[in-house]
Protein backbone atom coordinates (compact mmCIF):
# COMPACT_ATOMS: atom_id res chain seq x y z
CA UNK A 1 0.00 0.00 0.00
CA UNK A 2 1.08 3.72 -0.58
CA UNK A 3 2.02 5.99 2.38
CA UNK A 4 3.32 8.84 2.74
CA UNK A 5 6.34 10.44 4.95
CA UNK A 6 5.50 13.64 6.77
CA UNK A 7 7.43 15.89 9.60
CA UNK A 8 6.24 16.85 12.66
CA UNK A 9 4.90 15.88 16.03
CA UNK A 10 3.11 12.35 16.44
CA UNK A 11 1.19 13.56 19.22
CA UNK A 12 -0.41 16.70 17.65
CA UNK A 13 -1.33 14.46 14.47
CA UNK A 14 -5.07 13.42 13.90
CA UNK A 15 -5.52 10.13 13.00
CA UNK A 16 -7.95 7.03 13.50
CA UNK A 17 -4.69 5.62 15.18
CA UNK A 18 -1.59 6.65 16.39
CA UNK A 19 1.65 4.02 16.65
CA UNK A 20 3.70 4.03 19.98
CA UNK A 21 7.25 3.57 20.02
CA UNK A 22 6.75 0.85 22.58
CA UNK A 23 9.15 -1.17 24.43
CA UNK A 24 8.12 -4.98 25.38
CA UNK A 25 6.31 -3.94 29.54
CA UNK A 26 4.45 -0.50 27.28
CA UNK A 27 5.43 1.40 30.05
CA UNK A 28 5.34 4.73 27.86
CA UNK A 29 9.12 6.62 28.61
CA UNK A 30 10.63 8.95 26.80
CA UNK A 31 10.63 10.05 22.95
CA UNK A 32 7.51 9.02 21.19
CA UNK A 33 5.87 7.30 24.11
CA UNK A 34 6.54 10.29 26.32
CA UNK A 35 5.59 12.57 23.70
CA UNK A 36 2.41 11.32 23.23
CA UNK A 37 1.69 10.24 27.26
CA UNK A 38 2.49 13.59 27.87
CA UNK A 39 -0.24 15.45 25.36
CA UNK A 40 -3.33 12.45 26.40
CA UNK A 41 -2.23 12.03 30.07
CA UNK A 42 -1.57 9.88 32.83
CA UNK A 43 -4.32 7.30 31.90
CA UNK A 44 -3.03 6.71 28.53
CA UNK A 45 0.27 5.36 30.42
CA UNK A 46 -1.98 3.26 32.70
CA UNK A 47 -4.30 1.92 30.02
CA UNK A 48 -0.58 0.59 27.85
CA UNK A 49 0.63 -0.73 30.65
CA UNK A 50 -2.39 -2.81 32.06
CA UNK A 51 -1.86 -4.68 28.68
CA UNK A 52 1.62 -5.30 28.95
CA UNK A 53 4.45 -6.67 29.31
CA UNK A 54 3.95 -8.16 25.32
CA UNK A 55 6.43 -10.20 23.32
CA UNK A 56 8.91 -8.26 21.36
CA UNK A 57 7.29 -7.39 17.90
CA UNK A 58 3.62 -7.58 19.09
CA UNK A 59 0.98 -4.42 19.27
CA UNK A 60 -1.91 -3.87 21.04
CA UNK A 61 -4.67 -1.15 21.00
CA UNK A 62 -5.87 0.89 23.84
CA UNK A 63 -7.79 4.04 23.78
CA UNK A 64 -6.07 7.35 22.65
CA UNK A 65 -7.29 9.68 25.45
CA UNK A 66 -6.57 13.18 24.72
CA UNK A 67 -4.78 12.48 21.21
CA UNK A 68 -6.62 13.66 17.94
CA UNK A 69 -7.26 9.73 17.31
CA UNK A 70 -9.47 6.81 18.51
CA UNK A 71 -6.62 4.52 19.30
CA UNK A 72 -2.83 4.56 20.31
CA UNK A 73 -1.47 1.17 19.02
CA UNK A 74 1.54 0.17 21.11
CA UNK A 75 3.79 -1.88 19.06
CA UNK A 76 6.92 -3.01 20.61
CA UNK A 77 10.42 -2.92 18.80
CA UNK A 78 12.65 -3.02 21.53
CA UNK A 79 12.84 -5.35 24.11
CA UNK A 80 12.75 -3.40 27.80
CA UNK A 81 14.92 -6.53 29.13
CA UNK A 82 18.66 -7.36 27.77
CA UNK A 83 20.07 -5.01 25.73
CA UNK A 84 17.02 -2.62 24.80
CA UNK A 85 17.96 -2.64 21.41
CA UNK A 86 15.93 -2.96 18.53
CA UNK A 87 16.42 -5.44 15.41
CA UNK A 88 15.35 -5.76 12.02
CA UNK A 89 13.08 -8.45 12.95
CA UNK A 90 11.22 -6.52 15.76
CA UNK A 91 10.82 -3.48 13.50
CA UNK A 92 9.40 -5.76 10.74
CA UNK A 93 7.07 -7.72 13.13
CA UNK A 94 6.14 -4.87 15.49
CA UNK A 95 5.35 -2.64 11.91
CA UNK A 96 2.87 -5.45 10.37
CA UNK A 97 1.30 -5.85 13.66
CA UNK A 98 0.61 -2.28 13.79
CA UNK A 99 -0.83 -2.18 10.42
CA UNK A 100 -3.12 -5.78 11.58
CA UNK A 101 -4.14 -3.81 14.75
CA UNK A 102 -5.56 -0.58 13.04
CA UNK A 103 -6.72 -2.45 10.52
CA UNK A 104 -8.72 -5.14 12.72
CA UNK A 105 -10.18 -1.91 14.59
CA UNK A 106 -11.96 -0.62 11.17
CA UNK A 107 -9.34 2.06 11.01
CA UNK A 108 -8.78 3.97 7.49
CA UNK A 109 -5.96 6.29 8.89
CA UNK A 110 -2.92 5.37 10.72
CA UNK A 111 0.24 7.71 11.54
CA UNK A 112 3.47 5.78 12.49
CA UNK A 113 6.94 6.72 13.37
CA UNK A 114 10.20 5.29 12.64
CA UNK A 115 9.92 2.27 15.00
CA UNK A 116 12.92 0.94 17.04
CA UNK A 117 15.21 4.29 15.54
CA UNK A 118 15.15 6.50 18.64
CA UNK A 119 15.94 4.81 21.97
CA UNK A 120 15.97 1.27 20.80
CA UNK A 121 19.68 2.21 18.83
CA UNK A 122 18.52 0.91 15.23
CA UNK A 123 19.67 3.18 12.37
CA UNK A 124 17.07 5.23 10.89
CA UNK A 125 18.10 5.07 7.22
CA UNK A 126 17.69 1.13 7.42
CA UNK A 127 14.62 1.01 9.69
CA UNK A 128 13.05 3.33 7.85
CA UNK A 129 13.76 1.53 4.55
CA UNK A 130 12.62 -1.87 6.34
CA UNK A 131 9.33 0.01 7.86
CA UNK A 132 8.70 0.91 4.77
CA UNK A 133 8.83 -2.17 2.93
CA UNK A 134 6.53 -3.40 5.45
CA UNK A 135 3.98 -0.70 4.63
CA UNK A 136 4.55 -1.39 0.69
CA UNK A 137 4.02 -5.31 1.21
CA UNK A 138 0.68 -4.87 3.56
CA UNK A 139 -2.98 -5.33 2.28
CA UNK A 140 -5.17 -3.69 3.83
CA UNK A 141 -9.02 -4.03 4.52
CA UNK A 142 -9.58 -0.47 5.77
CA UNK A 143 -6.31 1.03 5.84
CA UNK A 144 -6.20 3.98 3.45
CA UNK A 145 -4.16 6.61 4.72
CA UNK A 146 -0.65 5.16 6.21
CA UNK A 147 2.07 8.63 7.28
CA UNK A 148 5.45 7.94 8.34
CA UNK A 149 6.23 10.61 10.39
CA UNK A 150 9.76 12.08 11.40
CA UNK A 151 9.76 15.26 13.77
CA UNK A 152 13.27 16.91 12.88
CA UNK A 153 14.46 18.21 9.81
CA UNK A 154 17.52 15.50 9.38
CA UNK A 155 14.99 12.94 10.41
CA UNK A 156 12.65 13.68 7.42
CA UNK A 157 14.64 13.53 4.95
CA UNK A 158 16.50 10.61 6.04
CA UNK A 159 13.25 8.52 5.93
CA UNK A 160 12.50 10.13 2.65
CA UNK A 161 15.80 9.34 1.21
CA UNK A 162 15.18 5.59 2.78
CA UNK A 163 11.75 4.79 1.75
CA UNK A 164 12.15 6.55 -2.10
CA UNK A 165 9.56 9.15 -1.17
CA UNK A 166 9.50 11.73 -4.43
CA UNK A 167 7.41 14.11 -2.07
CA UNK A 168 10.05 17.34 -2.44
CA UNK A 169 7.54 19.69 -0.04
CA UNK A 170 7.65 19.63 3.76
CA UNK A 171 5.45 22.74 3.33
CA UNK A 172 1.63 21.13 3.78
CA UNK A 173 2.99 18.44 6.73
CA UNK A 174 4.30 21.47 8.51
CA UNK A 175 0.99 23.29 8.34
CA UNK A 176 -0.63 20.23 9.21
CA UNK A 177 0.65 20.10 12.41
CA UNK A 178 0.05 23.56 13.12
């Protein structure tokens, strides 16, 4: 399926689901997690973390609070046991399972960011490129509107230049998150 690669915030994004950057217990930290515990709250924190701990690569769904979005899926890239460090594999998994999750809740739009690239030590370029694959390779049933989202400058066009995105604008995803 298509998708597209925008820059900004994950947590000021509007969405039928938003993807968490989640270790294995979902207890939501720092960087995207802590980004978007911080704009839907406390609950949002204690709703991942009743769910967890999951395997590495799983996802689960919980309610998305205060977000712009019905759902936060928590899919989990990096193991929080070991060394916390994400692999190929667990970017791959936890990416499809994302995708299954929002898609098995009847969602059509589903913002994602660069899973297992921030804390979890993976390089961008090549998780990018794999999380993108993933997105290219899925079928969806309701899934219509798939963002990969970077926040900083170098970040975007990293994930451009990984995933082949021909979008040359940054200009309508910054005004987006506006």
């Amino acid at each position: 399926m298509e998708f597209d690669v925008v820059q900004g915030d994950i947590a000021e994004q509007s969405a039928d689901a938003l993807v968490n950057a989640a270790g294995t217990s979902l207890e939501m930290g720092s960087g995207v997690a802590g980004a978007l515990r911080d704009r839907a709250g406390e609950e949002l924190n204690e709703a991942a973390t009743a769910k967890g701990p999951i395997n590495l690569g799983e996802a689960v769904a919980t309610d998305a609070y205060g977000l712009d979005a019905d759902y936060v899926v928590h899919a989990a890239a990096m193991p929080h046991y070991g060394d916390g460090q994400a692999t190929a594999e667990s970017i791959r998994d936890a990416t499809r399972n994302a995708l299954e999750t929002a898609d098995e809740l009847n969602c059509r739009s589903l913002v994602t960011p660069a899973l297992g690239c921030g804390v979890a030590g993976f390089d961008l370029e090549n998780g990018a490129a794999i999380i993108g694959e993933e997105i290219d390779a899925y079928e969806p049933k309701h899934l219509e509107d798939v963002r990969l989202i970077a926040y900083s400058d170098a970040e975007y066009d990293a994930v451009r230049a990984a995933t082949g995105s021909a979008d040359e604008s940054r200009q309508g995803e910054r005004e987006a998150d506006r």
